[in-house]
Protein backbone atom coordinates (compact mmCIF):
# COMPACT_ATOMS: atom_id res chain seq x y z
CA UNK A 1 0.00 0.00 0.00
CA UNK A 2 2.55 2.29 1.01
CA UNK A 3 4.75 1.56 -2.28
CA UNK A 4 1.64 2.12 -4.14
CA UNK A 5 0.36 5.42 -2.23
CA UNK A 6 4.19 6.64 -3.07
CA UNK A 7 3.76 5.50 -7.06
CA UNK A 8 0.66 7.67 -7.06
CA UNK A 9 2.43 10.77 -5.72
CA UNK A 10 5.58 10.69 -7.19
CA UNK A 11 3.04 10.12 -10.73
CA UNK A 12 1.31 13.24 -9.66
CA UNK A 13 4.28 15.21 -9.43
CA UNK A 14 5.61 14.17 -12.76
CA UNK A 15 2.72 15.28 -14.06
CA UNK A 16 2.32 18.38 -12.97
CA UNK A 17 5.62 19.23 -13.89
CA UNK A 18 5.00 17.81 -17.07
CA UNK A 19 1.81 19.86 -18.32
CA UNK A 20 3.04 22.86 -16.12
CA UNK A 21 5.88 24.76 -15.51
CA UNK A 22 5.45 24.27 -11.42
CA UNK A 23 8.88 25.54 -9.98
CA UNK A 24 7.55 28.87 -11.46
CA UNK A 25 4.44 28.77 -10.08
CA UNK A 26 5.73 27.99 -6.77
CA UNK A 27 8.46 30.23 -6.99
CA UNK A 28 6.04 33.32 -7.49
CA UNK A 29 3.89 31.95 -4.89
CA UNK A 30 7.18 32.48 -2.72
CA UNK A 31 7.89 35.61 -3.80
CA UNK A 32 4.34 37.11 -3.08
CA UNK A 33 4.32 35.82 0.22
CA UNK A 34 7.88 37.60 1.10
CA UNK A 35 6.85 40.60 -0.54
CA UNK A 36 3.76 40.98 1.51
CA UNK A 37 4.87 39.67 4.80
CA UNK A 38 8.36 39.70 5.20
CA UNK A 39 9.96 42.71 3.32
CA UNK A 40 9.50 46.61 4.06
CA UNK A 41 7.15 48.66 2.46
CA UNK A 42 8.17 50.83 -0.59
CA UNK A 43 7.19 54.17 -1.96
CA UNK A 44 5.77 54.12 -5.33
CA UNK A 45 8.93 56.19 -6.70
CA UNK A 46 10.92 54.37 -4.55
CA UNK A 47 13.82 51.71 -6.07
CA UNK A 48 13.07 48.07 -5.35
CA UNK A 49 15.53 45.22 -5.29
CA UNK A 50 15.42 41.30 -5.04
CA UNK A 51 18.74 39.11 -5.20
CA UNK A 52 19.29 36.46 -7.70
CA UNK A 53 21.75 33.38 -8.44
CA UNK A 54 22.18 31.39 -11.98
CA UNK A 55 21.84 28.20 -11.54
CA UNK A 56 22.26 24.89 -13.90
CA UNK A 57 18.62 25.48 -14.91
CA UNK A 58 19.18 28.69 -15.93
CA UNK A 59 22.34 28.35 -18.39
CA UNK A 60 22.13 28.21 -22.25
CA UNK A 61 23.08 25.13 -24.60
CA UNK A 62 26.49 26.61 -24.42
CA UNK A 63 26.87 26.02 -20.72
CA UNK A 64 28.50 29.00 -19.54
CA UNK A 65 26.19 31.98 -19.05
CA UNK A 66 22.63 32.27 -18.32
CA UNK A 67 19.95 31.56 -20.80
CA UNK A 68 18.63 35.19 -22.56
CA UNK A 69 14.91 34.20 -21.99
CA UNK A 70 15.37 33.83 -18.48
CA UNK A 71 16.51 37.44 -17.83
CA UNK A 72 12.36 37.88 -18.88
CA UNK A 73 11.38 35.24 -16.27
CA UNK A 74 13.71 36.65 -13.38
CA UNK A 75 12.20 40.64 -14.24
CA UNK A 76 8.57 38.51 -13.46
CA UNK A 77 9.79 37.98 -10.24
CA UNK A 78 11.53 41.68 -9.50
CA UNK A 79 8.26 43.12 -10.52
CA UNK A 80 5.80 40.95 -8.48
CA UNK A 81 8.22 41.95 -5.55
CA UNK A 82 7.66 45.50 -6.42
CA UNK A 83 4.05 45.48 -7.09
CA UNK A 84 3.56 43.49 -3.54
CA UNK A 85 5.35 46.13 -1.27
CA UNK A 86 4.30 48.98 -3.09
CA UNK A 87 0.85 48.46 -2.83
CA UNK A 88 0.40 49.14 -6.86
CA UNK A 89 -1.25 45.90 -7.94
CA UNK A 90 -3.93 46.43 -4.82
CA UNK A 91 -4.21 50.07 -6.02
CA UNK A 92 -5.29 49.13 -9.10
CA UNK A 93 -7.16 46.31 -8.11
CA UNK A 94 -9.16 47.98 -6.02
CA UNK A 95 -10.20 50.89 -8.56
CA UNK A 96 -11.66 47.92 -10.79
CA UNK A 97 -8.39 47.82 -13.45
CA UNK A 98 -6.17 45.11 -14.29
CA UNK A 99 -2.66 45.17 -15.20
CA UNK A 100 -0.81 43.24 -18.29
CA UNK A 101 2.56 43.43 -20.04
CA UNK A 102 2.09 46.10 -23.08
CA UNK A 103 5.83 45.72 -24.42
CA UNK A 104 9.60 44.99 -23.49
CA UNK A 105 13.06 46.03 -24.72
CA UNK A 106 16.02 44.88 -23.35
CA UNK A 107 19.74 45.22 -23.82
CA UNK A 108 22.31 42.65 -23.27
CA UNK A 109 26.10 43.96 -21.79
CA UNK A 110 28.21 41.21 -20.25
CA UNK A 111 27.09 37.57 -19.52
CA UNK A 112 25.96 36.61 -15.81
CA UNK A 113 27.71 33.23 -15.53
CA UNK A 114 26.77 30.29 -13.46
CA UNK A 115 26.44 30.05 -9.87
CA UNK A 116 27.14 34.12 -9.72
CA UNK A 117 25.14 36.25 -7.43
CA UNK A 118 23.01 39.44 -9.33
CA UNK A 119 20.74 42.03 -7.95
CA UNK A 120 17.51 43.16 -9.91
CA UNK A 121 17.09 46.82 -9.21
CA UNK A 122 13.40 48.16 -10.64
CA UNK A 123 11.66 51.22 -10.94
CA UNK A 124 9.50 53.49 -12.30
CA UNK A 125 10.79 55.74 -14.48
CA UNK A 126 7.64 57.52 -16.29
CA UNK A 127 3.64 57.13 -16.69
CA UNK A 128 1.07 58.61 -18.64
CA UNK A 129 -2.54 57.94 -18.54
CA UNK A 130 -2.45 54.33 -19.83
CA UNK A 131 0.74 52.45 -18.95
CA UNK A 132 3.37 52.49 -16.41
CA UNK A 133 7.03 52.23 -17.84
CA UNK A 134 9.62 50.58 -15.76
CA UNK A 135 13.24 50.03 -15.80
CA UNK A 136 14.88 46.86 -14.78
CA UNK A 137 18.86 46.42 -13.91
CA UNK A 138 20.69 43.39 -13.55
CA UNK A 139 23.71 44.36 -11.39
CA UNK A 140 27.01 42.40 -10.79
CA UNK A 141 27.16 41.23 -6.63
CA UNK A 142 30.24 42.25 -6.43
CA UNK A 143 31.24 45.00 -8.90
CA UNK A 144 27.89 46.06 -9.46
CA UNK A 145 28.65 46.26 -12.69
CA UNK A 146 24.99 46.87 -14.98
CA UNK A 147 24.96 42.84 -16.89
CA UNK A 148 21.50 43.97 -18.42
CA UNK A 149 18.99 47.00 -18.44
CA UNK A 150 14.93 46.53 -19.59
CA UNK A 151 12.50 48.38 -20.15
CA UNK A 152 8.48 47.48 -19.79
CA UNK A 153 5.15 48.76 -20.26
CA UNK A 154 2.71 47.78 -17.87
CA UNK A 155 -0.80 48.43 -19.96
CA UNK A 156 -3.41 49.44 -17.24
CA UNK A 157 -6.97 48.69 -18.40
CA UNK A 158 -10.37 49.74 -16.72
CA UNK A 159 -8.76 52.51 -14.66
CA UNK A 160 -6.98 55.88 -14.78
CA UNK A 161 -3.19 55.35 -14.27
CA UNK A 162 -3.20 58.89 -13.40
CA UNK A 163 -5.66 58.32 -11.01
CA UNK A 164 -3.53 55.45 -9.27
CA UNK A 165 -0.40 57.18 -8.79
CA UNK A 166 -1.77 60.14 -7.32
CA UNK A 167 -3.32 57.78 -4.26
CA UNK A 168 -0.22 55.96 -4.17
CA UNK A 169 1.73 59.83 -4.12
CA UNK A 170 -0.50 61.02 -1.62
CA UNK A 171 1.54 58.10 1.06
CA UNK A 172 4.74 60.43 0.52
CA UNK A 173 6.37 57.69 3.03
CA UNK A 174 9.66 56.47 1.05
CA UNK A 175 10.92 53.43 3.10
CA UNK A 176 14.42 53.85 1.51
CA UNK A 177 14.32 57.62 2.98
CA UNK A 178 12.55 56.96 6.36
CA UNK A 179 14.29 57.22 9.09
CA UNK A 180 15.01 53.96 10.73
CA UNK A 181 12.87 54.46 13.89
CA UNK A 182 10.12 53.82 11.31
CA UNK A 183 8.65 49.83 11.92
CA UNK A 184 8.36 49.35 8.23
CA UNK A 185 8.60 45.30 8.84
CA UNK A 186 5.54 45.26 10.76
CA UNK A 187 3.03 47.10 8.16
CA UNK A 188 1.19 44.68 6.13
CA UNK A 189 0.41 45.73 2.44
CA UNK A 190 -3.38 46.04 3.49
CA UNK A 191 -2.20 48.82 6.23
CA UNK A 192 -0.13 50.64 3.88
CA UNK A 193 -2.92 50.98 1.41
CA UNK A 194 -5.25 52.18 3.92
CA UNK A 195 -2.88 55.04 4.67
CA UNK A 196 -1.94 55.51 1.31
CA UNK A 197 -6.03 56.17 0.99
CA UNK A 198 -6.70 58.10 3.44
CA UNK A 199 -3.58 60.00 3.55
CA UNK A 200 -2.56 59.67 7.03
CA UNK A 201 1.10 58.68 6.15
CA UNK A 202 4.09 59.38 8.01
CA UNK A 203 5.12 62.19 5.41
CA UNK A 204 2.42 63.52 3.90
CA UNK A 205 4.90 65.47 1.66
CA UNK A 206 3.80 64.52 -2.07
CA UNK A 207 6.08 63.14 -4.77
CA UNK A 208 6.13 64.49 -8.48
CA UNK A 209 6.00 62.61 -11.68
CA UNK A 210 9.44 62.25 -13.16
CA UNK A 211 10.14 63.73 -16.56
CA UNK A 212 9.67 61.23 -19.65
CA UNK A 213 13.36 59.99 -20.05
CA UNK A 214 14.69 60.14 -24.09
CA UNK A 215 14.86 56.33 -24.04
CA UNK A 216 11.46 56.30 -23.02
CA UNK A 217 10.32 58.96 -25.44
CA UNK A 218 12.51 57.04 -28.60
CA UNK A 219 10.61 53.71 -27.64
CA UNK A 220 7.47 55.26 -27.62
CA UNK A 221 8.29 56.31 -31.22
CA UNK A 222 9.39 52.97 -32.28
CA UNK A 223 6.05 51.50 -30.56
CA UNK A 224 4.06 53.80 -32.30
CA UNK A 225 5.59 53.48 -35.72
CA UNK A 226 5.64 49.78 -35.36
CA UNK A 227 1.73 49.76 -34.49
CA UNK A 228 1.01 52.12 -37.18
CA UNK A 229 2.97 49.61 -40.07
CA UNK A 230 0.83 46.23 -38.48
CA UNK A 231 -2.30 48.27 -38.76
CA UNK A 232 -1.67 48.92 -42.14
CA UNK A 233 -1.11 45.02 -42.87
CA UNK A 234 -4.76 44.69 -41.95
């Protein structure tokens, strides 16, 4: 019985892993949970960063630097941690919009190899009334060296983004400027939001939109010429 109970599992587990990808599943599972319970609270203009190591599963065909899709699947994971202890994805959530992936652009510098240590650093570097653009860094652990730099567009549908990030500006509490007195390890992400709403932060001193970088404003151009020449395929 016991063999058998053990033939069923382990079958189970084979075939989860074989119609789904489930390390990533539970690996974002993980990630949500430590962004909500165990890391500080951000600001919304505030720089977020989550560690990283490249591992055997994450190495190309050639064997001796990681894989370029999985830079993609690691900026999935910085930006789950940032939407977590920022309170964003609740924001939006709870002003009846939804969030998806609009476009991505990414440059490669100098390979991460295997078993090396790398910090994502991401943050938001411009909005307008539709999208959210972030910028994504993959920094050396020891020289900090920049490996790789993205940028995304987060398409925000049934809601203003304007809207969003002026409750989220309203907080004005910047956990990376606070001073350390501050418990920021003991406010859940359901707190923060409710000051972030009702603007009973510990700063209320408000935060301004950033300027549209020239990146930014070149890949808008390229976006907009490249949707203009697929229309006109139609």
């Amino acid at each position: 019985m016991l063999c058998t109970a053990l033939g069923i599992v382990l079958g189970v587990v084979v075939s989860l892993y074989a119609l789904f990808e489930l390390h990533y599943f539970l690996r974002m599972c993980l990630c949500v949970v430590s962004a909500r319970f165990l890391k500080k609270r951000m600001h919304i203009l505030d720089t977020g960063t989550v560690l990283g190591l490249c591992l055997t599963n994450d190495i190309d065909t050639l064997l001796y630097h990681m894989n370029n899709a999985r830079y993609l699947r690691e900026i999935d994971f910085a930006r789950v941690d940032f939407y977590e202890r920022t309170s964003l994805y609740r924001t939006i959530r709870s002003k009846g919009g939804s969030v998806v992936q609009g476009a991505t652009t990414i440059r490669y510098r100098r390979f991460i190899r295997p078993f090396t240590r790398f910090t994502i650093s991401s943050r938001i570097v411009y909005w307008d009334n539709q999208s959210i653009f972030m910028e994504h860094r993959f920094l050396g652990g020891t020289d900090g060296f920049i490996h790789c730099i993205a940028l995304c567009r987060q398409r925000v549908m049934q809601c203003s983004v304007e809207d969003v990030m002026a409750t989220l500006l309203k907080s004005g509490i910047s956990v990376q400027s606070a001073p350390k007195k501050v418990p920021a390890t003991t406010t859940s992400s359901t707190e923060c939001l409710e000051k972030v709403e009702s603007g009973t932060g510990v700063d209320t001193a408000t935060l301004s939109k950033p300027d549209l970088p020239p990146e930014v404003a070149k890949w808008l151009e390229w976006n907009d010429i490249s949707s203009a020449s697929l229309r006109s395929e139609c």
